[in-house]
Protein backbone atom coordinates (compact mmCIF):
# COMPACT_ATOMS: atom_id res chain seq x y z
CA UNK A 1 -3.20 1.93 -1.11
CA UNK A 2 -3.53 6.31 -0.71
CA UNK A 3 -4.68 7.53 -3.62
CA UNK A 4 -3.84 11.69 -3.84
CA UNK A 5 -6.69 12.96 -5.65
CA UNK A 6 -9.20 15.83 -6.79
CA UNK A 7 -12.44 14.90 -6.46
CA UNK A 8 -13.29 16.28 -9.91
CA UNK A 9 -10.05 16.05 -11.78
CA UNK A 10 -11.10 13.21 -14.62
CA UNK A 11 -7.43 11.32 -14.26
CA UNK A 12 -8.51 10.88 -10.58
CA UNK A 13 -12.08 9.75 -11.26
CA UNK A 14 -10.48 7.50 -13.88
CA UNK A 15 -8.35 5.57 -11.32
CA UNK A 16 -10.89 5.62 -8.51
CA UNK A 17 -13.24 3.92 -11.02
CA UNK A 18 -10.92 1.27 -12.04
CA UNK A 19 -9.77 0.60 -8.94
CA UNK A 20 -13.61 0.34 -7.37
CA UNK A 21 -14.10 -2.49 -10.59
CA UNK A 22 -11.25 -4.56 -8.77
CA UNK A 23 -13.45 -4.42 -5.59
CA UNK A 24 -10.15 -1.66 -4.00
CA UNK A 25 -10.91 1.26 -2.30
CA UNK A 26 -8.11 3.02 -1.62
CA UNK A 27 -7.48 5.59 1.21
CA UNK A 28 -8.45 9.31 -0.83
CA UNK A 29 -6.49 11.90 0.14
CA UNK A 30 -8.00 15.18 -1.55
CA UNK A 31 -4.89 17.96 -2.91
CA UNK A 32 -5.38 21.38 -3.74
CA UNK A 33 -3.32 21.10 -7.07
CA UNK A 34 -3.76 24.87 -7.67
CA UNK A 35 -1.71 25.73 -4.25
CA UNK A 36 1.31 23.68 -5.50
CA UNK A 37 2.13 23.06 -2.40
CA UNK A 38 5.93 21.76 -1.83
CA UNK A 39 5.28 18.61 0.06
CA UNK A 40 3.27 17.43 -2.73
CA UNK A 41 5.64 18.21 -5.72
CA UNK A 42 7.54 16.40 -3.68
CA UNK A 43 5.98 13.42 -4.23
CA UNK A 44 4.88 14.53 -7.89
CA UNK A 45 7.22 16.88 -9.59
CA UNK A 46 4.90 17.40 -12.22
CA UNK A 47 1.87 18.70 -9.59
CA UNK A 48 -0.82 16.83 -11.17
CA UNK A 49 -3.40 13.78 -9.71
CA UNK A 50 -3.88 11.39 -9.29
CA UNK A 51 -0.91 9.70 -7.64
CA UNK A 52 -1.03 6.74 -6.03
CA UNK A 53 1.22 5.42 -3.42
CA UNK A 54 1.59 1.63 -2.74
CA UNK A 55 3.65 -0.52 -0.74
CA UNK A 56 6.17 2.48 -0.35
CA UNK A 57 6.40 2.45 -4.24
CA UNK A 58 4.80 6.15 -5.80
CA UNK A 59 2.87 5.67 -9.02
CA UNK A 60 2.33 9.12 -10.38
CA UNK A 61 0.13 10.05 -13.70
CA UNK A 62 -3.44 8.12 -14.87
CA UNK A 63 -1.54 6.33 -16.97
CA UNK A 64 1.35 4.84 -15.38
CA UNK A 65 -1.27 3.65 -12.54
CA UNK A 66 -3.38 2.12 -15.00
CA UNK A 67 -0.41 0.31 -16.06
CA UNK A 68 0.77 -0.49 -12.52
CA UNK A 69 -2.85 -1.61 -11.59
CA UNK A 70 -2.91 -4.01 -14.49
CA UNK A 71 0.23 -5.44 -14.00
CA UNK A 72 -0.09 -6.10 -10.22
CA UNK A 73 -3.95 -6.73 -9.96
CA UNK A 74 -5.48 -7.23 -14.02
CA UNK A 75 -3.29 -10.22 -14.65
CA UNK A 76 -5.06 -12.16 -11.97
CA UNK A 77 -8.72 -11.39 -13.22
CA UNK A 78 -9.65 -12.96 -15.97
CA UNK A 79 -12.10 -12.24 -17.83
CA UNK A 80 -12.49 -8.85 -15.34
CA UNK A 81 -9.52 -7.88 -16.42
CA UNK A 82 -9.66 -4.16 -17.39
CA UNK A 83 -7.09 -4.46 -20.36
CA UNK A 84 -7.85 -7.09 -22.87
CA UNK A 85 -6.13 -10.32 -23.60
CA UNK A 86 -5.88 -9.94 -27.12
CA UNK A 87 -2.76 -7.77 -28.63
CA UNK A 88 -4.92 -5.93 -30.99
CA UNK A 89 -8.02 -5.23 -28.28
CA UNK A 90 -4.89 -3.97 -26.52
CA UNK A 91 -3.30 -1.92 -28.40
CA UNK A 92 -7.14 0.26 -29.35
CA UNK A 93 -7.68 0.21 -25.80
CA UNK A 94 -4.78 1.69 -25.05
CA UNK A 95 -5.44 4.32 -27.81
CA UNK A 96 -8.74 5.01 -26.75
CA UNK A 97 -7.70 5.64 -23.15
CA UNK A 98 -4.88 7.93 -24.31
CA UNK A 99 -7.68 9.73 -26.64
CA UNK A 100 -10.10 10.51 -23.89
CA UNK A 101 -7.10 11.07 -20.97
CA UNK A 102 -5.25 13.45 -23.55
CA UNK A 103 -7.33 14.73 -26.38
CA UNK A 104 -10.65 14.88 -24.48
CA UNK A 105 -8.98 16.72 -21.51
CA UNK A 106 -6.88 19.09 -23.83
CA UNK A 107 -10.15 19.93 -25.98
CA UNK A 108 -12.87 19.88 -23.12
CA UNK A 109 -12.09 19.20 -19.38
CA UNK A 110 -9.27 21.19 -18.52
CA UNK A 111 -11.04 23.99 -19.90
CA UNK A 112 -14.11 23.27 -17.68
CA UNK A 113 -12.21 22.16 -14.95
CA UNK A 114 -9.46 25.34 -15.14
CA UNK A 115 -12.01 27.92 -15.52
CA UNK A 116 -14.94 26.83 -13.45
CA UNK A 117 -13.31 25.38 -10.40
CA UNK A 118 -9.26 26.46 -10.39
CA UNK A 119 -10.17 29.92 -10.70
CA UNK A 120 -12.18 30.75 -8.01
CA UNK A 121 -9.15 29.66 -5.93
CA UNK A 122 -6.43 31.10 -7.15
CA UNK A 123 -5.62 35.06 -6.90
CA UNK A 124 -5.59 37.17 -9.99
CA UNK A 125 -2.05 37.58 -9.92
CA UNK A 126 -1.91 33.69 -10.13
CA UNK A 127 -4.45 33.61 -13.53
CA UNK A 128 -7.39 33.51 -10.71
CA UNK A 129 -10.94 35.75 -11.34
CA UNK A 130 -13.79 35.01 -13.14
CA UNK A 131 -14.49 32.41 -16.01
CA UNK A 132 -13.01 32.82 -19.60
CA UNK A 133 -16.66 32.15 -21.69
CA UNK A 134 -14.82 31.64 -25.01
CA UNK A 135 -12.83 28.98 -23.23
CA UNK A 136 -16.23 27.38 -21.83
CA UNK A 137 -17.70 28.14 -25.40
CA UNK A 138 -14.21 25.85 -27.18
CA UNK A 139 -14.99 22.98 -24.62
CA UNK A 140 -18.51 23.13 -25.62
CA UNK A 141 -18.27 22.92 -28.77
CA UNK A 142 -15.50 20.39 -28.84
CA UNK A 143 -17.36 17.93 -26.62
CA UNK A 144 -20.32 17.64 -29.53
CA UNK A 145 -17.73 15.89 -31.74
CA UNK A 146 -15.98 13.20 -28.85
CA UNK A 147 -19.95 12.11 -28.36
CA UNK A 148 -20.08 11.67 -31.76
CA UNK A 149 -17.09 9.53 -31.96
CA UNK A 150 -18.59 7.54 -29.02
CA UNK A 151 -21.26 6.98 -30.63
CA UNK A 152 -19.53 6.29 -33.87
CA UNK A 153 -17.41 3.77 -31.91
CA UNK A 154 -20.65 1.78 -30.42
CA UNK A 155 -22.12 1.46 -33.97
CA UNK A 156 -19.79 -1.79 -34.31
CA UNK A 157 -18.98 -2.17 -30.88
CA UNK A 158 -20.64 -3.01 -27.43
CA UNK A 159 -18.40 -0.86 -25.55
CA UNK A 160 -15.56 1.14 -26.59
CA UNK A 161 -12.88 -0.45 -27.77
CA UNK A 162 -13.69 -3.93 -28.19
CA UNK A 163 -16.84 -6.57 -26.86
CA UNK A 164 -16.62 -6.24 -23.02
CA UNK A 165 -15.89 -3.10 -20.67
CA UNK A 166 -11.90 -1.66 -20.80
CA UNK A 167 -10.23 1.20 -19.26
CA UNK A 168 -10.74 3.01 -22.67
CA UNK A 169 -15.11 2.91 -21.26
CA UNK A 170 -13.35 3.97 -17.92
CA UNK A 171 -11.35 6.64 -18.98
CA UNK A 172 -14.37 8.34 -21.07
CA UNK A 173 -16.84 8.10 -18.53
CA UNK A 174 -14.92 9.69 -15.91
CA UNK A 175 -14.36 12.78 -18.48
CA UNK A 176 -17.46 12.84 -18.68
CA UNK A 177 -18.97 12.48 -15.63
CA UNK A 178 -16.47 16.01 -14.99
CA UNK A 179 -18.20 17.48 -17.46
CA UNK A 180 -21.98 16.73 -16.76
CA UNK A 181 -20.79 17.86 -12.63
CA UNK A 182 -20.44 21.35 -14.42
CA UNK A 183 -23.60 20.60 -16.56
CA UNK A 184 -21.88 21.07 -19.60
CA UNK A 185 -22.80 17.51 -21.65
CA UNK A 186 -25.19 17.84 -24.32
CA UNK A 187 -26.61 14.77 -23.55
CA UNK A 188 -29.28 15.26 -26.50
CA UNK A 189 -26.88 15.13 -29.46
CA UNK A 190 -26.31 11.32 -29.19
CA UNK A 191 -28.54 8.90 -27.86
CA UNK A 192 -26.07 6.01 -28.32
CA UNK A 193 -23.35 7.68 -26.15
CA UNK A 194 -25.92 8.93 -23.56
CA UNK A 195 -27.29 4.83 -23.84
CA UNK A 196 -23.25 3.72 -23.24
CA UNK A 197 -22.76 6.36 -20.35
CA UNK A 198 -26.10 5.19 -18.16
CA UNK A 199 -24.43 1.61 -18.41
CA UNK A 200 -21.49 3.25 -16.89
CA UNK A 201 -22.74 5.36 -14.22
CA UNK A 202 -25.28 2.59 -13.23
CA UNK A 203 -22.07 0.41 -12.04
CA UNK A 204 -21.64 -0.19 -8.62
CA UNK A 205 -17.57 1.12 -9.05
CA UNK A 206 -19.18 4.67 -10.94
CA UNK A 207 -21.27 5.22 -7.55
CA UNK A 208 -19.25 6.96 -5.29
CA UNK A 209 -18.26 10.03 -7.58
CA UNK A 210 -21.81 10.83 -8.19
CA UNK A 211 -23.09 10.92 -4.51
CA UNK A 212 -19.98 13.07 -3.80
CA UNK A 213 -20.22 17.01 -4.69
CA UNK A 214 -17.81 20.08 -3.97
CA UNK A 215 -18.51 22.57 -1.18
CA UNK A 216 -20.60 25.65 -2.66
CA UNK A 217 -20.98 23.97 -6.16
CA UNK A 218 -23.99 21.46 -7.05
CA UNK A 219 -24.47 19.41 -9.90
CA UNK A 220 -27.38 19.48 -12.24
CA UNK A 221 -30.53 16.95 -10.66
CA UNK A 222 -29.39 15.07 -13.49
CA UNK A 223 -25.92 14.23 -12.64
CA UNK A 224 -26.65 11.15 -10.15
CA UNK A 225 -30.07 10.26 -11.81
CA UNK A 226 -29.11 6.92 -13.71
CA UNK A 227 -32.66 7.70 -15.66
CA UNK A 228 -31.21 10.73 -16.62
């Protein structure tokens, strides 16, 4: 497998993660999604990661991997399986997964992710120049409420969206893990999410994206301390 990646676009950390839980590490190939470069929306009209290619078959879009990934890999695992067996564990996984890989990113990472690291690269004819702080502001304030609902969630729950880890815990923590790269996760407004989140970036699969960093920006000391 070649996965096309960013290393901190969330979709991307999303399907590195769930592949890494089915022991699969995939060739990375890292894309410059602000150059939209021609060869590439060749291969992804829409000019977005993660897109994963596969046996000469292109999977494009967090979600339609997931999908693929369960249908060719999840079936065979059991109780490792990353969707569950039951129609209604299903069905809120599936929710959840959607909530963190569309609301979260609408409300909080593609505002991070768009001003703090897009912008440098592009030129200011292109939207490129220095941060928008009332957009960094929105995704800071915005963020206070999805730990919330995590923690809301893991009142009744011991992970997300049912009894054992899903791709909804997946999706979440790799939105996250964005997010506390740029230092912008209050961990201190909710112990029970910041609880759920070390048992997610204490997995083996979580490892890789927090020994990894981009060139001329560092993550908080934090970031790959699973004491944190």
């Amino acid at each position: 497998m070649q996965l096309i990646h960013h290393r901190l676009c969330p979709h991307s950390r999303f399907i590195r993660v769930a592949l890494a839980e089915y022991g699969i590490a995939p060739e990375l190939v890292d894309e410059p999604v602000w150059e939209r470069r021609e060869e590439f929306l060749a291969v992804n009209p829409a000019g977005t990661t993660p897109v994963l290619i596969d046996d000469g078959i292109t999977v494009p879009g967090a979600m339609v991997i997931a999908e693929y990934i369960d249908e060719k890999i999840g079936l065979e695992r059991g109780n490792q399986r990353l969707m569950p067996g039951g129609l209604e564990a299903r069905v809120e996984t599936r929710r959840l997964t959607h909530w963190f890989n569309d609301k979260f990113f609408a409300e909080v990472t593609d505002y991070l992710v768009q001003e703090k690291i897009f912008k440098r690269h592009l030129p200011a004819a292109a939207g490129g120049g220095p941060p928008d702080s009332s957009a960094i502001r929105a995704a800071r304030a915005n963020i206070r409420y999805h730990l919330d609902y995590i923690g809301w969630l893991l009142r009744e729950r011991n992970w997300l969206a049912c009894e054992r880890m899903t791709y909804a815990d997946i999706a979440a923590a790799a939105h996250l893990s964005t997010a506390d790269y740029l230092g912008d996760v209050p961990w201190d407004k909710n112990e029970s999410a910041k609880n759920w989140y070390a048992r997610m970036k204490s997995r083996p699969a979580f490892r890789p994206l927090l020994v990894e960093g981009l060139p001329g920006m560092s993550p908080p000391a934090s970031y790959a301390d699973l004491d944190f």
